[in-house]
C-alpha atoms as a PDB file:
ATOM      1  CA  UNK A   1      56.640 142.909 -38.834  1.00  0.00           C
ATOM      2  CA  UNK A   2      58.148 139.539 -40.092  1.00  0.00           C
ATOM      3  CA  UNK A   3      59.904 139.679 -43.708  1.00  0.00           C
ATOM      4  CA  UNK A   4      58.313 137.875 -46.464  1.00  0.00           C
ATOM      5  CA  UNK A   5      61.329 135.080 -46.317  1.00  0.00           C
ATOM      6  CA  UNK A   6      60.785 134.426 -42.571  1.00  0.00           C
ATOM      7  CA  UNK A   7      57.626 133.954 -43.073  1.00  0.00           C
ATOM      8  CA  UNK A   8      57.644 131.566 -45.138  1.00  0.00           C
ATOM      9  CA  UNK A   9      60.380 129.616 -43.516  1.00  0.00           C
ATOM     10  CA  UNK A  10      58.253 129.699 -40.738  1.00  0.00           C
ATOM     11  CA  UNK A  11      55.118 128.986 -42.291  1.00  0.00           C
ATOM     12  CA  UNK A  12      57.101 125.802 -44.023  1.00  0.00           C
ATOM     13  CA  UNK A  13      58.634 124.734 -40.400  1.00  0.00           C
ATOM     14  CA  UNK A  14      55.259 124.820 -38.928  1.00  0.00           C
ATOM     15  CA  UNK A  15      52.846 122.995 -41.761  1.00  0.00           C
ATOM     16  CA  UNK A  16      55.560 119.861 -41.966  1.00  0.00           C
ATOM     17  CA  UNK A  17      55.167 119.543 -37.848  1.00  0.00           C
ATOM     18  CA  UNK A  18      51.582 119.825 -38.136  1.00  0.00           C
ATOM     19  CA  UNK A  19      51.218 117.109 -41.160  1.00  0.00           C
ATOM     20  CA  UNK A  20      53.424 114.790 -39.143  1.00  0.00           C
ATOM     21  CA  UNK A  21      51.521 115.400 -36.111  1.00  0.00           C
ATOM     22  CA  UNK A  22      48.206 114.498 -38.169  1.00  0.00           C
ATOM     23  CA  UNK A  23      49.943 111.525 -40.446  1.00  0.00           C
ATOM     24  CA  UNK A  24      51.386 109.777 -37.339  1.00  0.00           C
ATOM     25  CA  UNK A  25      48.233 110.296 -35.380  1.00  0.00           C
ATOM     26  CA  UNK A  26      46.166 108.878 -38.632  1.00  0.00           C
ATOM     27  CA  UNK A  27      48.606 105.854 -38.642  1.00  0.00           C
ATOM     28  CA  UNK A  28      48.090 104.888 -35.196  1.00  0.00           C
ATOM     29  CA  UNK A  29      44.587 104.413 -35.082  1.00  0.00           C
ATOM     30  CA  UNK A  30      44.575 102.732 -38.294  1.00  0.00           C
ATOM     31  CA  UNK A  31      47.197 100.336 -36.646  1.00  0.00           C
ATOM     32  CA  UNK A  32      45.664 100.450 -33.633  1.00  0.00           C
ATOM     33  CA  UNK A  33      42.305  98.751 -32.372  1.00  0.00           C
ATOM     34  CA  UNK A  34      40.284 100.580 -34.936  1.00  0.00           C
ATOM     35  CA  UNK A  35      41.740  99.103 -37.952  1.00  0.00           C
ATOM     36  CA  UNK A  36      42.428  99.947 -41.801  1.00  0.00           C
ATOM     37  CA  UNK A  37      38.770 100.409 -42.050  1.00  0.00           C
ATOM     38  CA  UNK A  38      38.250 102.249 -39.231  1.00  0.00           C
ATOM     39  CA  UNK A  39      40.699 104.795 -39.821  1.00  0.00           C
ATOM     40  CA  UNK A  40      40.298 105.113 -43.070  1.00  0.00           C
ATOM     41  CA  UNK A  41      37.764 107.753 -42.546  1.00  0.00           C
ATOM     42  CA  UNK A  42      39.790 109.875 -40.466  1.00  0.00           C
ATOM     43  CA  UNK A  43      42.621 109.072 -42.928  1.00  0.00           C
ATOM     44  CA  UNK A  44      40.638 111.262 -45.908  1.00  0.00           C
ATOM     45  CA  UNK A  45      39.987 113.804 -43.719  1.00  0.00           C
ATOM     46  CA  UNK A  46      43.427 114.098 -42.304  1.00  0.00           C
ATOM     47  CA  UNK A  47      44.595 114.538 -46.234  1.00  0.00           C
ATOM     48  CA  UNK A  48      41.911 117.039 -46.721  1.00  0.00           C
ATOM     49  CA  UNK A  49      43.183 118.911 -43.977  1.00  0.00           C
ATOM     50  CA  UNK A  50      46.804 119.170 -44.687  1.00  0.00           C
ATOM     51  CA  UNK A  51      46.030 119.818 -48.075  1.00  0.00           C
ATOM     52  CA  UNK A  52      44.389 122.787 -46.799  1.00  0.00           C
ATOM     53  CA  UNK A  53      46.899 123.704 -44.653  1.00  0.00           C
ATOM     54  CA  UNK A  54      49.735 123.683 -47.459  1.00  0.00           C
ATOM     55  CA  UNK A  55      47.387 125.603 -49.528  1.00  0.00           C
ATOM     56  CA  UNK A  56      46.856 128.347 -47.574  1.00  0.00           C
ATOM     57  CA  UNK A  57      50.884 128.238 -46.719  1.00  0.00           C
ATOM     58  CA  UNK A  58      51.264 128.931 -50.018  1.00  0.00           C
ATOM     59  CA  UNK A  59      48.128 131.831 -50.646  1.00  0.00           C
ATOM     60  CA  UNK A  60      49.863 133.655 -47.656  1.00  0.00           C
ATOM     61  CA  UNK A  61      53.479 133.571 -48.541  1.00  0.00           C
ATOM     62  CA  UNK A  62      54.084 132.835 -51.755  1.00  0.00           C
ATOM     63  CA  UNK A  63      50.752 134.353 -54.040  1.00  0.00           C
ATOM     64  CA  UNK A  64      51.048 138.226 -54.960  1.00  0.00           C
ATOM     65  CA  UNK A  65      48.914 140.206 -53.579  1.00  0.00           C
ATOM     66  CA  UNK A  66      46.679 142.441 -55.638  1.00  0.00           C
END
């Protein structure tokens, strides 16, 4: 069983990989043949989805437990 500090060290390490992984990919197709306009979609859902990500980060290592 992990310690409450590695897990959120871990949980940190792996959220910022995954929101670069999602805000590079989002750049490149709205740079790419698609467009502003045509990534833009994918854009709002790829800051949905981090959002998410960060806050359940935070609901499983930082929020007491009842």
């Amino acid at each position: 069983m992990l310690s409450q500090r590695v897990k959120q060290i871990l949980g940190l390490i792996a959220t910022v990989i995954f929101a670069i992984f999602i805000f590079g990919l989002s750049h490149s197709i709205s740079t790419g043949f698609a467009g502003f306009w045509g990534g833009l979609p994918f854009a709002i859902i790829a800051i949905f989805v981090v959002c998410l990500a960060c806050y359940d980060l935070w609901e499983e290592t930082v929020k007491q437990k009842d």
